[in-house]
PDB file of N, CA and C in Angstrom:
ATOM      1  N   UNK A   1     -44.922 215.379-102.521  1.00  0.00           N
ATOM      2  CA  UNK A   1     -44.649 214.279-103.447  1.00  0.00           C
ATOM      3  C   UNK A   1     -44.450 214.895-104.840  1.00  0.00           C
ATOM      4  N   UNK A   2     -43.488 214.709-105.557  1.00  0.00           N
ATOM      5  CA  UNK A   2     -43.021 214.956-106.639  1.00  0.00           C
ATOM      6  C   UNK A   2     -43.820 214.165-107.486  1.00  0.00           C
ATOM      7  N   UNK A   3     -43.480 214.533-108.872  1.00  0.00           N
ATOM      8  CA  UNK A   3     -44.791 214.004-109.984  1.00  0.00           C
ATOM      9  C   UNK A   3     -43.954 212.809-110.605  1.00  0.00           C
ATOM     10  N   UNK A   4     -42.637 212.326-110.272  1.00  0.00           N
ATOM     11  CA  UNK A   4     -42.237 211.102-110.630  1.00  0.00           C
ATOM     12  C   UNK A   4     -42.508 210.308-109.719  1.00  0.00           C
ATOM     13  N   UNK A   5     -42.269 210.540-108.007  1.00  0.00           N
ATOM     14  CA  UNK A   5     -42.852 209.955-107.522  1.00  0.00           C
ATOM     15  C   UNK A   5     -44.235 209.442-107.150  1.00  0.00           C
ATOM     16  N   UNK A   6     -45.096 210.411-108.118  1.00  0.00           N
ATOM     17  CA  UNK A   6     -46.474 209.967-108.320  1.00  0.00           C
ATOM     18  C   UNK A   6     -46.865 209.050-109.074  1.00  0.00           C
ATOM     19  N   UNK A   7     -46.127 209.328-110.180  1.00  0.00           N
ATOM     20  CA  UNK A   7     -46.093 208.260-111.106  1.00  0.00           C
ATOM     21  C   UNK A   7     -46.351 207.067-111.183  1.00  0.00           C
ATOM     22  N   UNK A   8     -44.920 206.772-110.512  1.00  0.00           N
ATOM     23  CA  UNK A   8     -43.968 206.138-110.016  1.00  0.00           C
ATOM     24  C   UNK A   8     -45.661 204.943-108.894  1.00  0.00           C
ATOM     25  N   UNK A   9     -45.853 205.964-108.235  1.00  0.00           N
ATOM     26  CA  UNK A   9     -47.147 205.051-107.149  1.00  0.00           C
ATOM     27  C   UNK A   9     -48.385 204.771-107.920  1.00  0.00           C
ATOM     28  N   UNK A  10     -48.990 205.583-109.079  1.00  0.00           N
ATOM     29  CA  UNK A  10     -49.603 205.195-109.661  1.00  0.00           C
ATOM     30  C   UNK A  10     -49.606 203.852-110.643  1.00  0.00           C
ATOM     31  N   UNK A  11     -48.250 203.379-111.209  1.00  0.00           N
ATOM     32  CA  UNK A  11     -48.128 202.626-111.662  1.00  0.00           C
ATOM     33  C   UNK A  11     -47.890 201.096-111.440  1.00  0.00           C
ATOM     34  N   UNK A  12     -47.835 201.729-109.713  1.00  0.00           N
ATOM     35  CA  UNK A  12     -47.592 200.291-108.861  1.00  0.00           C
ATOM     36  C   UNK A  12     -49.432 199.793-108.519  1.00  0.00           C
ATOM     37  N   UNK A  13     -49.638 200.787-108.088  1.00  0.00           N
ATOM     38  CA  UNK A  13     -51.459 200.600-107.926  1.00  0.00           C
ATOM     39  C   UNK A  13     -51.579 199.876-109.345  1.00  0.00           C
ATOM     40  N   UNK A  14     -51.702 200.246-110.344  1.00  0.00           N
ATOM     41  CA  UNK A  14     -52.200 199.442-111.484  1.00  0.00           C
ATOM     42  C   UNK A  14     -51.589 198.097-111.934  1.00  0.00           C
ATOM     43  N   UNK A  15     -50.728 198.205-111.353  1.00  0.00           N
ATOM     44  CA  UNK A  15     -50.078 196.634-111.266  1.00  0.00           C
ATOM     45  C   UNK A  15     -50.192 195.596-110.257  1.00  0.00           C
ATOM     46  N   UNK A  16     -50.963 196.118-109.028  1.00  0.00           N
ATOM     47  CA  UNK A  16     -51.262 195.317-108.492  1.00  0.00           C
ATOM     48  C   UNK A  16     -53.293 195.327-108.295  1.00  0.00           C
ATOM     49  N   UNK A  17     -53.710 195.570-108.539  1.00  0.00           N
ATOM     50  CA  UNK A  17     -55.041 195.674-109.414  1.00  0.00           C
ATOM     51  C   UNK A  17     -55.447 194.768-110.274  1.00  0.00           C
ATOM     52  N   UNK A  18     -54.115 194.742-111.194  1.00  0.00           N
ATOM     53  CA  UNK A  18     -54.030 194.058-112.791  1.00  0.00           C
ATOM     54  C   UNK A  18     -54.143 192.531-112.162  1.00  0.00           C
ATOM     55  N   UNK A  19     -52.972 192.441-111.368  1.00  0.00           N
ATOM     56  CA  UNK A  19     -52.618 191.581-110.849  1.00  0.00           C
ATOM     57  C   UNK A  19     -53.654 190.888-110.105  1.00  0.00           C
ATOM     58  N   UNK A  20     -54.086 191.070-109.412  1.00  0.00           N
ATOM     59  CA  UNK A  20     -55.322 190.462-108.221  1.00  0.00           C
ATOM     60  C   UNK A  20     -56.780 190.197-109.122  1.00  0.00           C
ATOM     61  N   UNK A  21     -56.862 190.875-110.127  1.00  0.00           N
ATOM     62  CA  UNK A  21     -57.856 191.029-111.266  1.00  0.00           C
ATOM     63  C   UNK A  21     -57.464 189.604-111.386  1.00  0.00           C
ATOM     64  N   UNK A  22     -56.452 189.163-112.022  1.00  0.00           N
ATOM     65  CA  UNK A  22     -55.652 187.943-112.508  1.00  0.00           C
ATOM     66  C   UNK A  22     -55.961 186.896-111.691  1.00  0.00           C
ATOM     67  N   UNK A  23     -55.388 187.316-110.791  1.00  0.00           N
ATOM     68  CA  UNK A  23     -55.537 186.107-109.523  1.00  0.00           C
ATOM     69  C   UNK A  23     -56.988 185.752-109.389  1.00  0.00           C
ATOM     70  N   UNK A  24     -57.987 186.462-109.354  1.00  0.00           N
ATOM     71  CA  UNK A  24     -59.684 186.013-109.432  1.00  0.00           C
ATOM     72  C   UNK A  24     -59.701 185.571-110.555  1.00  0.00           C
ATOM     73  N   UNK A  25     -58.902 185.703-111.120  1.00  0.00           N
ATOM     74  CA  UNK A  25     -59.609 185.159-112.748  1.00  0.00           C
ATOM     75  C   UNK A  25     -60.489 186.010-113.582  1.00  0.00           C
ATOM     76  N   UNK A  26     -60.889 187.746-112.956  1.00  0.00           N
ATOM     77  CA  UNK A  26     -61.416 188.507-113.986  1.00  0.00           C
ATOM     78  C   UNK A  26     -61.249 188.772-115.254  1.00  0.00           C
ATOM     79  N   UNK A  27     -59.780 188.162-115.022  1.00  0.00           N
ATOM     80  CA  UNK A  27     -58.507 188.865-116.662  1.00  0.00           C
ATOM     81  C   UNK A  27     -58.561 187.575-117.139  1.00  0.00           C
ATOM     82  N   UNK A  28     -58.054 187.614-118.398  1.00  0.00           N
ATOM     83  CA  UNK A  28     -57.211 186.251-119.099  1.00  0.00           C
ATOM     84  C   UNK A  28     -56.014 187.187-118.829  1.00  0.00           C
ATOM     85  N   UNK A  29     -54.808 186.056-118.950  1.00  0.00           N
ATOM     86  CA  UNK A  29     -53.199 186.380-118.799  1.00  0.00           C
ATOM     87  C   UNK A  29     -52.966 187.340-120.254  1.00  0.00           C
ATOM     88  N   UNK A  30     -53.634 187.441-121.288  1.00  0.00           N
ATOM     89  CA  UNK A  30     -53.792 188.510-122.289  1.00  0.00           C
ATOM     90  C   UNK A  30     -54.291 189.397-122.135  1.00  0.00           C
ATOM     91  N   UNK A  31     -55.232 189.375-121.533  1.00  0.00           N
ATOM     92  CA  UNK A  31     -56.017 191.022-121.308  1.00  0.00           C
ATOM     93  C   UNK A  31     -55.482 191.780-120.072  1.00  0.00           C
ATOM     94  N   UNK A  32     -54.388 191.117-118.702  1.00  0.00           N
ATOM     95  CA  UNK A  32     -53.817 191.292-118.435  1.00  0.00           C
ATOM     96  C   UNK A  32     -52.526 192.872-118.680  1.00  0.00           C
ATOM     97  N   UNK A  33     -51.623 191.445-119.698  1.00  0.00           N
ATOM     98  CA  UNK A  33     -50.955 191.646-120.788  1.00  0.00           C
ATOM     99  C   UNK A  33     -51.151 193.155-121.217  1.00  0.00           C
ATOM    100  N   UNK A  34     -52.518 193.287-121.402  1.00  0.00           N
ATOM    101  CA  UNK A  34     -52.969 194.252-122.375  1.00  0.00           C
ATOM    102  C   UNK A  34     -52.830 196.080-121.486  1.00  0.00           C
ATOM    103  N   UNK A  35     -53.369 195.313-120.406  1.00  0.00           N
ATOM    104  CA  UNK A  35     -53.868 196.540-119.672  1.00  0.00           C
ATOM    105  C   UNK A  35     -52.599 196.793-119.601  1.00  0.00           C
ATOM    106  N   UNK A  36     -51.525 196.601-118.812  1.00  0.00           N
ATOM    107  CA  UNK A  36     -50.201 196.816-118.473  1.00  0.00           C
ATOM    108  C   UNK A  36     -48.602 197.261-119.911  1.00  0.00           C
ATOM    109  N   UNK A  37     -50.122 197.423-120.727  1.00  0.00           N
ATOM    110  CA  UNK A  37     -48.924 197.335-121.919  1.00  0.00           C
ATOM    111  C   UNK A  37     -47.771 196.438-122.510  1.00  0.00           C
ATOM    112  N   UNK A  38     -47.928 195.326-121.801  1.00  0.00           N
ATOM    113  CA  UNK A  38     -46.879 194.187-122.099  1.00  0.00           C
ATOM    114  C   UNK A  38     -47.180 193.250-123.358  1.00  0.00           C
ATOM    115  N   UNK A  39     -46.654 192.602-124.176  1.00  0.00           N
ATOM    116  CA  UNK A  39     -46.379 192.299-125.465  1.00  0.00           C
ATOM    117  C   UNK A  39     -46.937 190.717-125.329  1.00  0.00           C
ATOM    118  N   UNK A  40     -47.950 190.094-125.912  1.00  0.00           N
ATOM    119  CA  UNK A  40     -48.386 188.863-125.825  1.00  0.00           C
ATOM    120  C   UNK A  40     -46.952 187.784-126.141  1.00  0.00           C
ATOM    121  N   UNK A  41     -46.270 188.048-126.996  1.00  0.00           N
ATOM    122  CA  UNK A  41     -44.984 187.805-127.126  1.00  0.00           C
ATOM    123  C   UNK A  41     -44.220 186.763-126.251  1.00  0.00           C
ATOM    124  N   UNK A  42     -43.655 185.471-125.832  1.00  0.00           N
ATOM    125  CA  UNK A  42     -43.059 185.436-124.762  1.00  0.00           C
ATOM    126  C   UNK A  42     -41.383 186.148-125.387  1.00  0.00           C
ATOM    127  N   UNK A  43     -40.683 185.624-123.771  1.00  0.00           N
ATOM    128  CA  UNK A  43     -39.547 186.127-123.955  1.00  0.00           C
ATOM    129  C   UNK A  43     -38.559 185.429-124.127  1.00  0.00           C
ATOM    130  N   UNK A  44     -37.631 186.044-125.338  1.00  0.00           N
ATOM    131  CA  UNK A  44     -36.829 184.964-125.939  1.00  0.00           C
ATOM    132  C   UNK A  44     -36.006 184.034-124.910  1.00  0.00           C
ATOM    133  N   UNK A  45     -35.762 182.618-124.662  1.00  0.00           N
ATOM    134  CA  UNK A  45     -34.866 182.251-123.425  1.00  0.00           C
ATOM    135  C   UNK A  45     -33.327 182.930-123.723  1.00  0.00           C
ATOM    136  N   UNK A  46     -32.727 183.016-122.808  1.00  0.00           N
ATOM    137  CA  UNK A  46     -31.646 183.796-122.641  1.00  0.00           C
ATOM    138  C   UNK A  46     -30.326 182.362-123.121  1.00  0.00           C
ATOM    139  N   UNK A  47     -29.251 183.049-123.821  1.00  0.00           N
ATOM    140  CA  UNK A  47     -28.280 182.246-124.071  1.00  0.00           C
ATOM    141  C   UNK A  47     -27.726 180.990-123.538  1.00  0.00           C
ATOM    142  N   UNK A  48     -27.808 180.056-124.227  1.00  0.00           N
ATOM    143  CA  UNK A  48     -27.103 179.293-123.408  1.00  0.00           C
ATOM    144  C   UNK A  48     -28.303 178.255-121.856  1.00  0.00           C
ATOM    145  N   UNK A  49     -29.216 179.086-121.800  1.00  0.00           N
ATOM    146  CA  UNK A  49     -30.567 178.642-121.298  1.00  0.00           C
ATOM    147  C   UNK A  49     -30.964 177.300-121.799  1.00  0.00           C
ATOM    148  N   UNK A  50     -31.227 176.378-120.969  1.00  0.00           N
ATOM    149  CA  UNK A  50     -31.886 174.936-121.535  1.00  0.00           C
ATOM    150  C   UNK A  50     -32.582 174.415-120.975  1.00  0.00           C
TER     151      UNK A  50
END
């Protein structure tokens, strides 16, 4: 196994961890957020979107 493809599996493990954390309700959807590096932010709707 190559070290991108390690990566690559490591980062799926922590996303589904994060995730199931979530699903029990250990996390708030921010601390979530947090662990995974994602931006409390939502995302802008896309053009033309209504």
């Amino acid at each position: 196994m190559n070290r991108a493809t390690w990566l690559q599996d490591r980062r799926m493990q922590k996303f589904w961890d994060v995730l199931s954390r979530w699903e029990r309700r250990e996390l708030s959807m921010l601390e979530a957020g947090e662990l995974l590096g994602m931006s409390e932010r939502p995302v802008p709707p896309l053009p033309g979107a209504v």
